[in-house]
PDB file of N, CA and C in Angstrom:
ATOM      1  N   UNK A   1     -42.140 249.579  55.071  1.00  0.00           N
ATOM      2  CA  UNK A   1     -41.163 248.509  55.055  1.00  0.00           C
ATOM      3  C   UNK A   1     -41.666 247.316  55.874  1.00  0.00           C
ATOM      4  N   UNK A   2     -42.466 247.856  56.867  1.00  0.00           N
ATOM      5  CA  UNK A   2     -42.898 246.229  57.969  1.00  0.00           C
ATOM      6  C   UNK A   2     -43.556 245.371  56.863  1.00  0.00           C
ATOM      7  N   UNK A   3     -44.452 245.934  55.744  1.00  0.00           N
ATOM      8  CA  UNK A   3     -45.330 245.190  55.098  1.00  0.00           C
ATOM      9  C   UNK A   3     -44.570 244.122  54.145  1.00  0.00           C
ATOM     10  N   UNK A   4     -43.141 244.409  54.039  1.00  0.00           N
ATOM     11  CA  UNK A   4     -42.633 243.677  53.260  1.00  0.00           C
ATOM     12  C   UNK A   4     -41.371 242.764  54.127  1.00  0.00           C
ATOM     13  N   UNK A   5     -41.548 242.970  55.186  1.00  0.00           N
ATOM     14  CA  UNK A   5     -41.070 242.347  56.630  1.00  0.00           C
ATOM     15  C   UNK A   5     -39.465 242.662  56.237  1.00  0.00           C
ATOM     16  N   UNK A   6     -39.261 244.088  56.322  1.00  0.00           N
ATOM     17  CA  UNK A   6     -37.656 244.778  56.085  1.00  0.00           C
ATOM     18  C   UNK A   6     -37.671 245.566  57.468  1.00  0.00           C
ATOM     19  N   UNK A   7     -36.619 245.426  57.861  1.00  0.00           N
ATOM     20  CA  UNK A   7     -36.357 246.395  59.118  1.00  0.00           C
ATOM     21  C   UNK A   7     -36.228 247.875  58.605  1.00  0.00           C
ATOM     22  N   UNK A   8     -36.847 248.771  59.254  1.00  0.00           N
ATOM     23  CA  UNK A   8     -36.657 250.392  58.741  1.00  0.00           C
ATOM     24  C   UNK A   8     -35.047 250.352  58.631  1.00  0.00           C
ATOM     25  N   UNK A   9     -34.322 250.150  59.680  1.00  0.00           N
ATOM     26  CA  UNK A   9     -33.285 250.313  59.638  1.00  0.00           C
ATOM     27  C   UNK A   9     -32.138 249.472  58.659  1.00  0.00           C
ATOM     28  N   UNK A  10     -32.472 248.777  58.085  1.00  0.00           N
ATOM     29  CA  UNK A  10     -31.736 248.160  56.710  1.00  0.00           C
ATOM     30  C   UNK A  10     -32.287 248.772  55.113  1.00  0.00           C
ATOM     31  N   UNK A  11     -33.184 249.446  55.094  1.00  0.00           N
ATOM     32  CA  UNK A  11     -33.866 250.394  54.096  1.00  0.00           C
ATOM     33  C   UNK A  11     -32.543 250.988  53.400  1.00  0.00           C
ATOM     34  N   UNK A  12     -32.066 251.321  54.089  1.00  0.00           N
ATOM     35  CA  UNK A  12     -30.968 252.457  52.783  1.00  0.00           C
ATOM     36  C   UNK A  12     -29.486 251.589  52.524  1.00  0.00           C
ATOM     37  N   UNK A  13     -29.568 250.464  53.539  1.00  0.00           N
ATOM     38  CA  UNK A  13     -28.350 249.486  52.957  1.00  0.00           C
ATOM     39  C   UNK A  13     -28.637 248.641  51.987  1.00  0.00           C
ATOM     40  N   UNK A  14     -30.154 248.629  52.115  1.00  0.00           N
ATOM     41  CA  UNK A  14     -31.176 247.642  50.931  1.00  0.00           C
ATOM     42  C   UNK A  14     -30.945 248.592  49.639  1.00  0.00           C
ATOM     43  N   UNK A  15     -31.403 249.740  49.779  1.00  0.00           N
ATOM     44  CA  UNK A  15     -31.555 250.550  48.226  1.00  0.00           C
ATOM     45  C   UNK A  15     -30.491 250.450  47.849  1.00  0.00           C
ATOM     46  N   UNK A  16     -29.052 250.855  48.593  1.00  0.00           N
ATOM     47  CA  UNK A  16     -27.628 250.853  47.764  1.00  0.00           C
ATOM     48  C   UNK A  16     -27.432 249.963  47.102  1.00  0.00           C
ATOM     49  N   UNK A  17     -27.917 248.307  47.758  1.00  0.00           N
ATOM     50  CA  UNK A  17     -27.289 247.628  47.169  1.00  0.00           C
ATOM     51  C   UNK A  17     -28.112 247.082  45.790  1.00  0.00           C
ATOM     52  N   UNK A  18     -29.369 247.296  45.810  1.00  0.00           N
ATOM     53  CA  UNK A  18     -30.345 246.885  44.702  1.00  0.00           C
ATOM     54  C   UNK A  18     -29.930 248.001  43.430  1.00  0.00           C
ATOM     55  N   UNK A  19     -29.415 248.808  43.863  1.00  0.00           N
ATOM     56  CA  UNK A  19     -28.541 250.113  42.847  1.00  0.00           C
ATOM     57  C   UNK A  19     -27.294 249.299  42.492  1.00  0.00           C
ATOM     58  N   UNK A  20     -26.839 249.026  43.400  1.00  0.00           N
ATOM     59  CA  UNK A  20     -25.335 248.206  42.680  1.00  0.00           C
ATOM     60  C   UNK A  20     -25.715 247.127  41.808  1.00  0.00           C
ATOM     61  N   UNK A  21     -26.744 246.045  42.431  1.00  0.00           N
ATOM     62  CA  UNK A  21     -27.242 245.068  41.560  1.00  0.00           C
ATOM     63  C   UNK A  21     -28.073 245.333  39.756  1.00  0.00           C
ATOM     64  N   UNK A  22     -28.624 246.486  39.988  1.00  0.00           N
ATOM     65  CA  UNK A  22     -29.094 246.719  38.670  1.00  0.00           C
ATOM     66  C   UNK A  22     -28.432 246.963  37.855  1.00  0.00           C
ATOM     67  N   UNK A  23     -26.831 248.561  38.493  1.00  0.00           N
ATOM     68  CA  UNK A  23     -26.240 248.864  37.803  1.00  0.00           C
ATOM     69  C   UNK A  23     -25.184 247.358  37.403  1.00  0.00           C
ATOM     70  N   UNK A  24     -25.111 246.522  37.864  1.00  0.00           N
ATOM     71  CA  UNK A  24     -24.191 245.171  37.547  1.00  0.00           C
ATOM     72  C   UNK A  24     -25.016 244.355  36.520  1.00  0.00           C
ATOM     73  N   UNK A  25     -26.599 244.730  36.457  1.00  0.00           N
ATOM     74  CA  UNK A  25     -27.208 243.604  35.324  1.00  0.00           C
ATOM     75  C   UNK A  25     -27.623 244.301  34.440  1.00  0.00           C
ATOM     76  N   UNK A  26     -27.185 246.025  34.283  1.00  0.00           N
ATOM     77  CA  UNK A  26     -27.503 246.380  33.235  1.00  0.00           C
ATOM     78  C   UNK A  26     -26.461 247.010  32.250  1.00  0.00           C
ATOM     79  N   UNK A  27     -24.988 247.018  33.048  1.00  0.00           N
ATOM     80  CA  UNK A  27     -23.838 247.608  32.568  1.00  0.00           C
ATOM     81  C   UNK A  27     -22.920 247.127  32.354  1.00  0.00           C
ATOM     82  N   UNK A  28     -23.307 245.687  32.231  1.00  0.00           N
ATOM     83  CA  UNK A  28     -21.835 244.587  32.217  1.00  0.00           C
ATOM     84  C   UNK A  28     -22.042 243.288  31.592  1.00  0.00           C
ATOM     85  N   UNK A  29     -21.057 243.200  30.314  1.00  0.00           N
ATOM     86  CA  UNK A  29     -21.561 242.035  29.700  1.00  0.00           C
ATOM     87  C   UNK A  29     -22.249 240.583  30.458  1.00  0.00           C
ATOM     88  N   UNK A  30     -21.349 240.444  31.380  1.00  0.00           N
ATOM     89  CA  UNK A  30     -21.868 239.279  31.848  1.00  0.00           C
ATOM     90  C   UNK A  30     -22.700 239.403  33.666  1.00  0.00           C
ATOM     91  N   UNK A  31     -23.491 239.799  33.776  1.00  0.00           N
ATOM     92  CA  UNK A  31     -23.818 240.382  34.577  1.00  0.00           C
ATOM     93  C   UNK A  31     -23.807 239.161  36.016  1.00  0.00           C
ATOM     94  N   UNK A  32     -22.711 239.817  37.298  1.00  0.00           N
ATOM     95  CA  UNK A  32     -23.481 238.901  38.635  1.00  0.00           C
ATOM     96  C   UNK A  32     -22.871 239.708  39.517  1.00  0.00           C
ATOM     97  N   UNK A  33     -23.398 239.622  40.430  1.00  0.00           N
ATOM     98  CA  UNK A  33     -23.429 240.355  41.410  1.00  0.00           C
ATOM     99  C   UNK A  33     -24.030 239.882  42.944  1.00  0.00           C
ATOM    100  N   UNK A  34     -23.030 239.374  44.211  1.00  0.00           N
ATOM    101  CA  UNK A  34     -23.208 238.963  45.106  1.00  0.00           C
ATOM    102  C   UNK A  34     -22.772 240.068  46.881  1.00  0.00           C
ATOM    103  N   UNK A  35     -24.450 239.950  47.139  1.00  0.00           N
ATOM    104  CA  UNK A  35     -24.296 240.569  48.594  1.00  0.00           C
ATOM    105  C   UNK A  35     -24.660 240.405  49.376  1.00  0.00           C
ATOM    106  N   UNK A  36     -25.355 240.834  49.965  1.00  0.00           N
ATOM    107  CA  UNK A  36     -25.977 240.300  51.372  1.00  0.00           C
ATOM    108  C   UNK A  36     -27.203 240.341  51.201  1.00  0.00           C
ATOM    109  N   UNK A  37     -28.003 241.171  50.168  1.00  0.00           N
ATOM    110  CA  UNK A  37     -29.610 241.103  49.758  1.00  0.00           C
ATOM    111  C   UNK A  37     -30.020 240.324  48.222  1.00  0.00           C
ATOM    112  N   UNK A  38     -28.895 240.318  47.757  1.00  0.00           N
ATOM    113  CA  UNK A  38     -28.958 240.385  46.049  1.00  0.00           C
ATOM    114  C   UNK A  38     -27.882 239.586  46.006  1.00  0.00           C
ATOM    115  N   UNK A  39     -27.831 238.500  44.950  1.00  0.00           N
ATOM    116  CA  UNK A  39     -27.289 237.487  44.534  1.00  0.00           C
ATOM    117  C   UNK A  39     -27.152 237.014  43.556  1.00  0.00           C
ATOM    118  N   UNK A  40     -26.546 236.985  42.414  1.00  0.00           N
ATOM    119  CA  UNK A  40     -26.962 236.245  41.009  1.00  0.00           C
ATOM    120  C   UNK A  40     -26.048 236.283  40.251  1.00  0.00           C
ATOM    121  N   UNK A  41     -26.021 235.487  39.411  1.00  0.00           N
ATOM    122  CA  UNK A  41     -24.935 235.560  37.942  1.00  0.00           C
ATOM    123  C   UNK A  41     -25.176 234.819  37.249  1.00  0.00           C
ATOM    124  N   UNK A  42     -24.816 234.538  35.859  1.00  0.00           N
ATOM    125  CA  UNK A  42     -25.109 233.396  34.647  1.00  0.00           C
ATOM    126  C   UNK A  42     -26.613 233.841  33.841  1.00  0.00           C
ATOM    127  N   UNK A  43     -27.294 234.898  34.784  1.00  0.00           N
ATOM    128  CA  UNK A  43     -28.110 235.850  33.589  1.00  0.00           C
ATOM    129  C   UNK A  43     -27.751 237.128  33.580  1.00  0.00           C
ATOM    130  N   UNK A  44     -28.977 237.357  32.395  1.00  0.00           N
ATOM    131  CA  UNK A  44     -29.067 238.896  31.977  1.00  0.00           C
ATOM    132  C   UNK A  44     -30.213 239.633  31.814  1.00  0.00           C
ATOM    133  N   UNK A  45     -30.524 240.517  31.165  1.00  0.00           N
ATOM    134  CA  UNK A  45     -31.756 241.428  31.294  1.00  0.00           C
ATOM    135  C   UNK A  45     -31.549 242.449  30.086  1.00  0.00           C
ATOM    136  N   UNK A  46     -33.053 242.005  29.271  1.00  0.00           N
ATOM    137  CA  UNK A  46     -33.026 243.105  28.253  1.00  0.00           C
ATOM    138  C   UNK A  46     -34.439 243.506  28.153  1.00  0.00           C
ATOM    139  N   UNK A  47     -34.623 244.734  27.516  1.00  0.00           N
ATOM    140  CA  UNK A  47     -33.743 245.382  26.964  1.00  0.00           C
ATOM    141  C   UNK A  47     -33.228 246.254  28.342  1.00  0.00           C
ATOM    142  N   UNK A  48     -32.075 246.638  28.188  1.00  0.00           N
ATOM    143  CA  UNK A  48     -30.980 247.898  29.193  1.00  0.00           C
ATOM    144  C   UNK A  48     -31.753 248.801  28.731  1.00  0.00           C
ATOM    145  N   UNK A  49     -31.116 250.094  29.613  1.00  0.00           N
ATOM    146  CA  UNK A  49     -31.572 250.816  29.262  1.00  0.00           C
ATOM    147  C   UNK A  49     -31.077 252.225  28.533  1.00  0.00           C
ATOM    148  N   UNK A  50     -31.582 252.749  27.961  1.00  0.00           N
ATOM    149  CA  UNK A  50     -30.867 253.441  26.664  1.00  0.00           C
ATOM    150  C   UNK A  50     -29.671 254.239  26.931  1.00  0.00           C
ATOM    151  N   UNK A  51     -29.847 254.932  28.047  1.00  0.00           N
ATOM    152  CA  UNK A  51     -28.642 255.812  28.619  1.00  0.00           C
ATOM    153  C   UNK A  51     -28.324 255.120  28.861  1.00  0.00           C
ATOM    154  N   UNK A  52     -26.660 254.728  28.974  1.00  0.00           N
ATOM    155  CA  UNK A  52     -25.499 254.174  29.626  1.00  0.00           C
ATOM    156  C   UNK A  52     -25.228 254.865  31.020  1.00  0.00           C
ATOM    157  N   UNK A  53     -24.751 254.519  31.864  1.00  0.00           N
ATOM    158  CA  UNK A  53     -24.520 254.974  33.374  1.00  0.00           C
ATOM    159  C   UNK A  53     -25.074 254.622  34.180  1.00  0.00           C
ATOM    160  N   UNK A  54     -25.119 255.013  35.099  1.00  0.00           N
ATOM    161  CA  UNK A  54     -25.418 254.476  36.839  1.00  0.00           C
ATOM    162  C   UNK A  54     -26.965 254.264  36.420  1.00  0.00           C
ATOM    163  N   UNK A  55     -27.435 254.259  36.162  1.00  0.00           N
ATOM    164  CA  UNK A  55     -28.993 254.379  36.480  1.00  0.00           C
ATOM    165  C   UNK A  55     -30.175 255.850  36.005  1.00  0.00           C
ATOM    166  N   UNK A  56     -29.260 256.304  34.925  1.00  0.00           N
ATOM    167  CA  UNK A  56     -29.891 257.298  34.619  1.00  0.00           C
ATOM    168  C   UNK A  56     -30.229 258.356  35.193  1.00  0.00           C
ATOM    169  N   UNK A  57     -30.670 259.403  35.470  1.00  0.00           N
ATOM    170  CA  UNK A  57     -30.912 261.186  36.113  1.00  0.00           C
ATOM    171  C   UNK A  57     -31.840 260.400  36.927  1.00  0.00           C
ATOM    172  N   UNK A  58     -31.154 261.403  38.369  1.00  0.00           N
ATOM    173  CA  UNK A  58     -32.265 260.906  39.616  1.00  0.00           C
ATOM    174  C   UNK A  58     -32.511 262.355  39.821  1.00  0.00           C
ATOM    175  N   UNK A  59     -34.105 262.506  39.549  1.00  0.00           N
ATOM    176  CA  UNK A  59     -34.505 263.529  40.124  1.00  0.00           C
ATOM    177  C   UNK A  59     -35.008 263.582  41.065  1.00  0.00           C
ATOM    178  N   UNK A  60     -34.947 264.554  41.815  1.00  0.00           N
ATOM    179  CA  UNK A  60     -35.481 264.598  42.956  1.00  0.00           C
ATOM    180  C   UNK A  60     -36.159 265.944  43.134  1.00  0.00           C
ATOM    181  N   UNK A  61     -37.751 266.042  43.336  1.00  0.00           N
ATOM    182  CA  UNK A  61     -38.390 267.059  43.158  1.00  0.00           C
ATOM    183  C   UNK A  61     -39.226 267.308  44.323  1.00  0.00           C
ATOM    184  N   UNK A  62     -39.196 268.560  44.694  1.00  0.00           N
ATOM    185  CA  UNK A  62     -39.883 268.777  46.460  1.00  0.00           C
ATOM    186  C   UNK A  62     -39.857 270.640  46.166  1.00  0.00           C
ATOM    187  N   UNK A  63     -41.519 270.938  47.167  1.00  0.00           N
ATOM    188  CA  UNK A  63     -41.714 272.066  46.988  1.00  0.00           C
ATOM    189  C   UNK A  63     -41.014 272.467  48.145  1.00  0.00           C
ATOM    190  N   UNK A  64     -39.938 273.645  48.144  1.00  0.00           N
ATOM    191  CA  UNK A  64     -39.483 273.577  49.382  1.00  0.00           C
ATOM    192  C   UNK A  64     -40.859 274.819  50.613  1.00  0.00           C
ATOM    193  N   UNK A  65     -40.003 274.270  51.627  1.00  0.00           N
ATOM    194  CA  UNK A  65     -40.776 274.639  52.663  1.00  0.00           C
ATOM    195  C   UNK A  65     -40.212 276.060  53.667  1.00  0.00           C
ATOM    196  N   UNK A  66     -39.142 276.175  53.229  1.00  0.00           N
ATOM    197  CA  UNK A  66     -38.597 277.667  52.666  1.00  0.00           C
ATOM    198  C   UNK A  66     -38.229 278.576  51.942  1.00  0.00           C
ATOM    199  N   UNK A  67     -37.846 279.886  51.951  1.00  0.00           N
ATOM    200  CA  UNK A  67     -37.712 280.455  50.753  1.00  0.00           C
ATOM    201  C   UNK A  67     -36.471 280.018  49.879  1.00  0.00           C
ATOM    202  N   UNK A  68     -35.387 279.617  50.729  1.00  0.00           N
ATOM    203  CA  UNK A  68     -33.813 279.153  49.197  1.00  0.00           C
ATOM    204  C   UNK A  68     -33.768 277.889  49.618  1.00  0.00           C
ATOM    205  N   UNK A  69     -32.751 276.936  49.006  1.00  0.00           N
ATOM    206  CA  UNK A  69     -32.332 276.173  49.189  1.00  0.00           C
ATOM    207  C   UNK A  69     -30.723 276.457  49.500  1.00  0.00           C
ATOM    208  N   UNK A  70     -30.212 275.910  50.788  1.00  0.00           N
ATOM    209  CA  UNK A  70     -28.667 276.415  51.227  1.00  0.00           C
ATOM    210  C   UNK A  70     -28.084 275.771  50.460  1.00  0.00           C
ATOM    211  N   UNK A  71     -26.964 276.338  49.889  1.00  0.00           N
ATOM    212  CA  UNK A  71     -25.839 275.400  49.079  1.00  0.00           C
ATOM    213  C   UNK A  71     -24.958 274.009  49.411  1.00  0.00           C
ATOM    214  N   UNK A  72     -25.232 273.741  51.137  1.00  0.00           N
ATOM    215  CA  UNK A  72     -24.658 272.756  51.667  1.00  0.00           C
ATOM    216  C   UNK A  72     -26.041 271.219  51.198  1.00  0.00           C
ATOM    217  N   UNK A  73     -27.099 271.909  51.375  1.00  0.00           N
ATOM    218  CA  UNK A  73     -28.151 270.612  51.327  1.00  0.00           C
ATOM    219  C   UNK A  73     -28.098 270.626  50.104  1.00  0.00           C
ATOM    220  N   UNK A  74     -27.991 271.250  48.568  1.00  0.00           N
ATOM    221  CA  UNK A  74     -27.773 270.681  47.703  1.00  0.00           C
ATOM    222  C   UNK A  74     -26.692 270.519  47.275  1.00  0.00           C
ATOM    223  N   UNK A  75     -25.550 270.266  48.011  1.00  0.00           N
ATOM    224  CA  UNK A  75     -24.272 269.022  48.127  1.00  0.00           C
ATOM    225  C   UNK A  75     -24.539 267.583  48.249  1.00  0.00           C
ATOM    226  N   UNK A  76     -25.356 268.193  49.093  1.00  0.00           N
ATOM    227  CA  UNK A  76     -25.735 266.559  49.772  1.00  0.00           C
ATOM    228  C   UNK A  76     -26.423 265.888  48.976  1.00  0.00           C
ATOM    229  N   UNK A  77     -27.442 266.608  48.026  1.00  0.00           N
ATOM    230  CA  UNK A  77     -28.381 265.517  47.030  1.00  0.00           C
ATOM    231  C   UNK A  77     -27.256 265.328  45.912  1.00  0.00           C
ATOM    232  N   UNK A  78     -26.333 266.007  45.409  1.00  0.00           N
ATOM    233  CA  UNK A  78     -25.531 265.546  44.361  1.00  0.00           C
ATOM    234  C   UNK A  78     -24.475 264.758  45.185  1.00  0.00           C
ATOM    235  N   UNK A  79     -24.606 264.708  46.323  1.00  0.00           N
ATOM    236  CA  UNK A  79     -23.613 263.703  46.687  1.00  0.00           C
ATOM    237  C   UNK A  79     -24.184 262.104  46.419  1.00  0.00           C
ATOM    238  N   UNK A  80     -25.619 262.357  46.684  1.00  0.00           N
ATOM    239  CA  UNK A  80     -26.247 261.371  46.455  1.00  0.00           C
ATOM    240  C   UNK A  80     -26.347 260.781  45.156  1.00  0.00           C
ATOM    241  N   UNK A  81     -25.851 261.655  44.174  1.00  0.00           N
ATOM    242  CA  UNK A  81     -26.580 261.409  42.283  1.00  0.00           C
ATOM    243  C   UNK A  81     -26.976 262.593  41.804  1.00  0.00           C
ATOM    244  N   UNK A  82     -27.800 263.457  42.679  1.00  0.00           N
ATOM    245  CA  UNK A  82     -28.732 264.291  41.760  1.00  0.00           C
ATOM    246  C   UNK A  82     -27.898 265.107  40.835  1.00  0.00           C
ATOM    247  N   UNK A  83     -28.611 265.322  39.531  1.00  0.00           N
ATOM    248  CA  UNK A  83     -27.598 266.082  39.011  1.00  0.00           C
ATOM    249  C   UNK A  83     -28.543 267.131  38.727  1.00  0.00           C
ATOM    250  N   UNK A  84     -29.881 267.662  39.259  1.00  0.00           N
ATOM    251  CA  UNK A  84     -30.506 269.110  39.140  1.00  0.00           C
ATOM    252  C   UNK A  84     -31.663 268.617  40.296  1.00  0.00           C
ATOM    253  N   UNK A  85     -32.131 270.098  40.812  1.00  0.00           N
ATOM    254  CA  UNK A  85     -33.149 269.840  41.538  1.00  0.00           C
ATOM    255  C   UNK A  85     -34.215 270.855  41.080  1.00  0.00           C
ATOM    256  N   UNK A  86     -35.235 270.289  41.299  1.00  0.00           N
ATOM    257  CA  UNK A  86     -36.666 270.924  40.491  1.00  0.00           C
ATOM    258  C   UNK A  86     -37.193 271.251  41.661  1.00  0.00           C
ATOM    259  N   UNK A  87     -37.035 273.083  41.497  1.00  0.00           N
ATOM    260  CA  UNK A  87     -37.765 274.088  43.093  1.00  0.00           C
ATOM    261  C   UNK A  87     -38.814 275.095  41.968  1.00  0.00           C
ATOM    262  N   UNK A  88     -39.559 275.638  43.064  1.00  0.00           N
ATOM    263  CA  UNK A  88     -40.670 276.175  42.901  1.00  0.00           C
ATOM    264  C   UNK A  88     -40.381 277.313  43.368  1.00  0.00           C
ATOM    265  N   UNK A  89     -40.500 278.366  42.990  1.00  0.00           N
ATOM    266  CA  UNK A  89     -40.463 279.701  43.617  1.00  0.00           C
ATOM    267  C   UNK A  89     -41.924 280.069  44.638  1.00  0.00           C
ATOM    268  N   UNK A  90     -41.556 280.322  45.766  1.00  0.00           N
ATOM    269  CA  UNK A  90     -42.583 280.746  46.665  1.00  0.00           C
ATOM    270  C   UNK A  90     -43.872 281.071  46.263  1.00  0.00           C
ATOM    271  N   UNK A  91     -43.621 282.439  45.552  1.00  0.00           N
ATOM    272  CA  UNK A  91     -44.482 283.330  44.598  1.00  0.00           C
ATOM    273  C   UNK A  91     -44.407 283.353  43.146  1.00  0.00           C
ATOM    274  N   UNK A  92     -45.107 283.708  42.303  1.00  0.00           N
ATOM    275  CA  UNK A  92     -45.194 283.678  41.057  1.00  0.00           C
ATOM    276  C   UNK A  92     -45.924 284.890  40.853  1.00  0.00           C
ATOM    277  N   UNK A  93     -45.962 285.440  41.806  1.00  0.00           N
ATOM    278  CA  UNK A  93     -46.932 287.041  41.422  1.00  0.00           C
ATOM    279  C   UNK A  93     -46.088 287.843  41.068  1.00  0.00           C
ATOM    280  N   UNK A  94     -44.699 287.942  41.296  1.00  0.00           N
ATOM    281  CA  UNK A  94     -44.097 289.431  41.259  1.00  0.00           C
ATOM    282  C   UNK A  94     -42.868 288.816  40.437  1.00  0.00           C
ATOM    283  N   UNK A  95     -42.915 289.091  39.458  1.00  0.00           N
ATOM    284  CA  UNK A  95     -41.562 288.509  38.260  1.00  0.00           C
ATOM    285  C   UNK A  95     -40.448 288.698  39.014  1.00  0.00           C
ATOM    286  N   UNK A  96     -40.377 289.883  39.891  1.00  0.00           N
ATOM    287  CA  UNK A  96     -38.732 290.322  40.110  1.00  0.00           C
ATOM    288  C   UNK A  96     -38.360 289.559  41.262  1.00  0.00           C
ATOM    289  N   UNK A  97     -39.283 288.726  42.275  1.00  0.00           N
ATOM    290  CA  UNK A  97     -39.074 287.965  43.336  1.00  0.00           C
ATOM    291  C   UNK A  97     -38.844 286.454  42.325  1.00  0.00           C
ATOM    292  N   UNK A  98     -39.631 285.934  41.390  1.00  0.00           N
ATOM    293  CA  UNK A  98     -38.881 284.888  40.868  1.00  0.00           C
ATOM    294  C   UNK A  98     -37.803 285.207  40.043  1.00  0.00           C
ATOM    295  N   UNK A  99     -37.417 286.047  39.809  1.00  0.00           N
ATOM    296  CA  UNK A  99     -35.985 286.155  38.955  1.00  0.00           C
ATOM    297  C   UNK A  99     -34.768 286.327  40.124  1.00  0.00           C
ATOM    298  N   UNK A 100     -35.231 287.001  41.085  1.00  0.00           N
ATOM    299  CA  UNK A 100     -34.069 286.847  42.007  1.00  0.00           C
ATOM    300  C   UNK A 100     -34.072 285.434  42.894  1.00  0.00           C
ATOM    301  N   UNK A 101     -35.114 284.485  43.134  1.00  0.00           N
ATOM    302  CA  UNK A 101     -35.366 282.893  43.425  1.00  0.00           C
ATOM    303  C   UNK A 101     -34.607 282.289  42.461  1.00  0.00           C
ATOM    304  N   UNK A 102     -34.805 282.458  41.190  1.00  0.00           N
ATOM    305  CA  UNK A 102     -33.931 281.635  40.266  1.00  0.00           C
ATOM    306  C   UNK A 102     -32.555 281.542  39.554  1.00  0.00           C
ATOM    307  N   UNK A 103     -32.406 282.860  40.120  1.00  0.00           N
ATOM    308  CA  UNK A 103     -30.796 283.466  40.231  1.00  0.00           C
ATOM    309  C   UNK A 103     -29.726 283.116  41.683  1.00  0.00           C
ATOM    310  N   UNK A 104     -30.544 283.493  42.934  1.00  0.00           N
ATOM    311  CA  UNK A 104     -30.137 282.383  43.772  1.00  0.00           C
ATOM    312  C   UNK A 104     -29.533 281.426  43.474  1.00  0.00           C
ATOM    313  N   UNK A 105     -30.497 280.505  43.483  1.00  0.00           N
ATOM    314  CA  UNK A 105     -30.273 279.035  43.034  1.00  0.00           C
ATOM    315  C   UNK A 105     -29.801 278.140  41.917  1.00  0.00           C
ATOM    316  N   UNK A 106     -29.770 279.083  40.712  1.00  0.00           N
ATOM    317  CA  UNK A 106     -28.591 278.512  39.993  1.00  0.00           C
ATOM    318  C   UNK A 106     -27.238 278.123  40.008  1.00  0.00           C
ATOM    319  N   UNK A 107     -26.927 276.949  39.134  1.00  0.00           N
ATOM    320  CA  UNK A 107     -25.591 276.451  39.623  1.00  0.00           C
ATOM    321  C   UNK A 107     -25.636 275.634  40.858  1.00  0.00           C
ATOM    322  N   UNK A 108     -26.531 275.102  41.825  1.00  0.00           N
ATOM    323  CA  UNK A 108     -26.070 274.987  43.007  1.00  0.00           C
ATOM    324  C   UNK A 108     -25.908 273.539  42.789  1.00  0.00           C
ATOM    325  N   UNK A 109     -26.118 272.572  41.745  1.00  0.00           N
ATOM    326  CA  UNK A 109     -25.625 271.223  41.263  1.00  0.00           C
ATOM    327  C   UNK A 109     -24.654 271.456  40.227  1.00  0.00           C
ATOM    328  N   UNK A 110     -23.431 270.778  40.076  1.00  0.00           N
ATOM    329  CA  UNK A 110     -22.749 270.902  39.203  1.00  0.00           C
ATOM    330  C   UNK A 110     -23.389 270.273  37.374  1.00  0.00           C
TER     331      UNK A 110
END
């Protein structure tokens, strides 16, 4: 962020709002949208993009660095958007350790 002379600490008030701004110039006939980073109205932007909604599936993909993922931290990424998370099973040697990894962890995004 220094390289683009942003304070670390305005980083995630920056992303929200460049999310609000896109979703405003890509989901609304007449698109404008005014904030404290982002500013504009009287244009538009094509082509949108094909899915309708917020911004399309945010994935979010990470090998975890333990064996499950707790059901509270993937609250928190669908609190964020995510609507699936892409995990890796530890092992891949022993079928019955990834079938019980992937049984775990099902369901844990709505």
């Amino acid at each position: 962020m220094r390289a683009v002379g942003v304070a670390m600490t305005e980083r995630g008030a920056r992303t929200d709002e460049y999310r609000a701004a896109m979703h405003a110039l890509w989901a609304t006939p007449a698109p404008a949208y005014h904030g404290r980073y982002v500013t504009f109205e009287g244009i538009d932007a094509h082509p949108r993009p094909l899915r309708p909604g917020w911004l399309g599936r945010l994935e979010i993909s990470f090998l975890p660095l333990v064996p499950e993922v707790h059901p509270d931290t993937a609250q928190q990424y669908a609190d964020l958007g995510a609507d699936r998370l892409v995990l890796y099973p530890p092992s891949l040697h022993d079928p019955a350790q990834v079938e019980a990894f992937l049984r775990h962890h099902a369901g844990l995004l709505p």
